[in-house]
Protein backbone atom coordinates (compact mmCIF):
# COMPACT_ATOMS: atom_id res chain seq x y z
CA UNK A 1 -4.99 -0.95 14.61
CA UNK A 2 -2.60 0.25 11.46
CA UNK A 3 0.31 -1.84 13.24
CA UNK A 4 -2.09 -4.65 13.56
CA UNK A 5 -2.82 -4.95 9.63
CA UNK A 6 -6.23 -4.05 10.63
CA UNK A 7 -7.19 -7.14 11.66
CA UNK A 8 -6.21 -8.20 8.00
CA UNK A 9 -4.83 -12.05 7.76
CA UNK A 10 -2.52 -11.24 5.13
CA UNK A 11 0.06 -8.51 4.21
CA UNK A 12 2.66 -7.91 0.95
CA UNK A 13 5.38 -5.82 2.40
CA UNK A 14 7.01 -3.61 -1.28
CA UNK A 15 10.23 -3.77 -1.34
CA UNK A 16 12.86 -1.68 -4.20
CA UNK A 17 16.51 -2.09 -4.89
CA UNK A 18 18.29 1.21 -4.83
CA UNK A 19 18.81 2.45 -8.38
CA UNK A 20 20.50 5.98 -9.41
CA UNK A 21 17.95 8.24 -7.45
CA UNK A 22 15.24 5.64 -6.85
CA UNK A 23 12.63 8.09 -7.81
CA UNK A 24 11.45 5.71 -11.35
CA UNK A 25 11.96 2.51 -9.13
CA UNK A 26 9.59 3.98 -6.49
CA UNK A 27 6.95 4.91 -9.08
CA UNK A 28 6.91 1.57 -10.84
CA UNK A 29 6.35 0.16 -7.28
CA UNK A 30 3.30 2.66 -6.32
CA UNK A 31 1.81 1.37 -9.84
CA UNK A 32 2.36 -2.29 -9.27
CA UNK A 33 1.08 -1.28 -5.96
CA UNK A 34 -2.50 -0.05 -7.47
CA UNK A 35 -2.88 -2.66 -10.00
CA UNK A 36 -2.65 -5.26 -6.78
CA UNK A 37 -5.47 -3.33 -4.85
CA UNK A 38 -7.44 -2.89 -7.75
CA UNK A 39 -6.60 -6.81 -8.88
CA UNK A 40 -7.77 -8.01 -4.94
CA UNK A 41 -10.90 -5.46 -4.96
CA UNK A 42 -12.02 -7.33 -8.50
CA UNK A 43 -11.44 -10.99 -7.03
CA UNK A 44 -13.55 -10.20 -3.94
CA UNK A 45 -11.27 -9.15 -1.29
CA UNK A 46 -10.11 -5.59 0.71
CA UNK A 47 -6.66 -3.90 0.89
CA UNK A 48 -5.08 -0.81 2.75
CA UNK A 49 -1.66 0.55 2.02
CA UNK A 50 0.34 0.61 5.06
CA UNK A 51 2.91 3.41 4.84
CA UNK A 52 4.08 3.36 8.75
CA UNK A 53 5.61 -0.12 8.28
CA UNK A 54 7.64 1.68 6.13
CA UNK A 55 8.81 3.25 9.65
CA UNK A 56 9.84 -0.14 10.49
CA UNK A 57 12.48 -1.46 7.68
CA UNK A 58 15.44 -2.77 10.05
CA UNK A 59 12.98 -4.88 12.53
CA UNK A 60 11.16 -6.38 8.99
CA UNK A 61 14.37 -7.16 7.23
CA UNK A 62 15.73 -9.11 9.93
CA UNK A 63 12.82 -11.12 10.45
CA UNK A 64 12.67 -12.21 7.10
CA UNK A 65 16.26 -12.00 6.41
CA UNK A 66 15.75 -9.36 3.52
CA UNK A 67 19.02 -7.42 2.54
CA UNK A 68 20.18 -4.27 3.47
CA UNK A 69 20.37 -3.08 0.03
CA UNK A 70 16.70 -3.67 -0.65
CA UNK A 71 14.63 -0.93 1.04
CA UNK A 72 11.08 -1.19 2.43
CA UNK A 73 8.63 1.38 0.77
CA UNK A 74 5.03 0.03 2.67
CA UNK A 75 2.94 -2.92 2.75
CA UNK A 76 -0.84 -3.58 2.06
CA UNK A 77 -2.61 -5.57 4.32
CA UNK A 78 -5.21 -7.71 3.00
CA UNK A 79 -8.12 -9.98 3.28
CA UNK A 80 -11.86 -9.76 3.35
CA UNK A 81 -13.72 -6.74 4.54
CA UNK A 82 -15.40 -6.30 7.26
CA UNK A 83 -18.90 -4.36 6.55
CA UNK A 84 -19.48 -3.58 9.77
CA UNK A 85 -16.00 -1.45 10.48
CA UNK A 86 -16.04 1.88 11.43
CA UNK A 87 -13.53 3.11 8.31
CA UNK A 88 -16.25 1.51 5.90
CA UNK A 89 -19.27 3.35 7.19
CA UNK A 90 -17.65 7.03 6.43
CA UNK A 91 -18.42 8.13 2.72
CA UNK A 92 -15.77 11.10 1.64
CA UNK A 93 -16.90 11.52 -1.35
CA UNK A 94 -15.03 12.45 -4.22
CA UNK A 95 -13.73 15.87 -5.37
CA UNK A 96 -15.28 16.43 -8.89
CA UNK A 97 -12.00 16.38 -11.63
CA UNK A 98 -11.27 20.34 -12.03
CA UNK A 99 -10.87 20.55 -8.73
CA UNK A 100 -7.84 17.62 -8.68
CA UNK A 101 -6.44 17.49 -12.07
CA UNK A 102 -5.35 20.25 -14.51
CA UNK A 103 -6.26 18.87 -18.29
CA UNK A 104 -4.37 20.25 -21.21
CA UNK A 105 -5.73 20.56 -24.66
């Protein structure tokens, strides 16, 4: 299903120009990234990063006739959820903040 977006309608594939080590470029990227899941989750809809299309950059490019030089970090598909899928009925849980973060004073 993760090559089929999920059954998701929509998908933003992230792209990044390659600057000095790309490491800063990537990171402003995974925070734009965030603030969209965060910004469809308030408006009403669902979103799932998609890192294996990131497995996929030369096929993507040249269907949308993207350069070279930009490179393909992951897309999020996206659309409304479906309440009855099988990811949405598993609760994880969260890990309490000790055990995930170390906080200096």
């Amino acid at each position: 299903m993760n090559l089929e977006r999920y059954g998701a309608p929509h998908v933003a594939l992230l792209f990044m120009p390659v600057i000095g080590n790309s490491v800063r470029t990537a990171a402003d990227v995974g925070m734009y990234a965030q603030t969209l899941l965060l910004s469809l989750t308030a408006h009403g809809f669902a979103g799932i990063p998609q890192t294996v299309l990131g497995f996929y950059p030369h096929t993507i490019r040249q269907a949308l006739s993207i350069p070279d030089d930009m490179k393909l970090l992951f897309g999020i598909s996206f659309g409304y959820a479906d309440p009855n899928a099988p990811g949405l009925q598993i609760d994880v849980g969260r890990a309490r903040l000790e055990e995930s973060a170390v906080l200096h004073h």
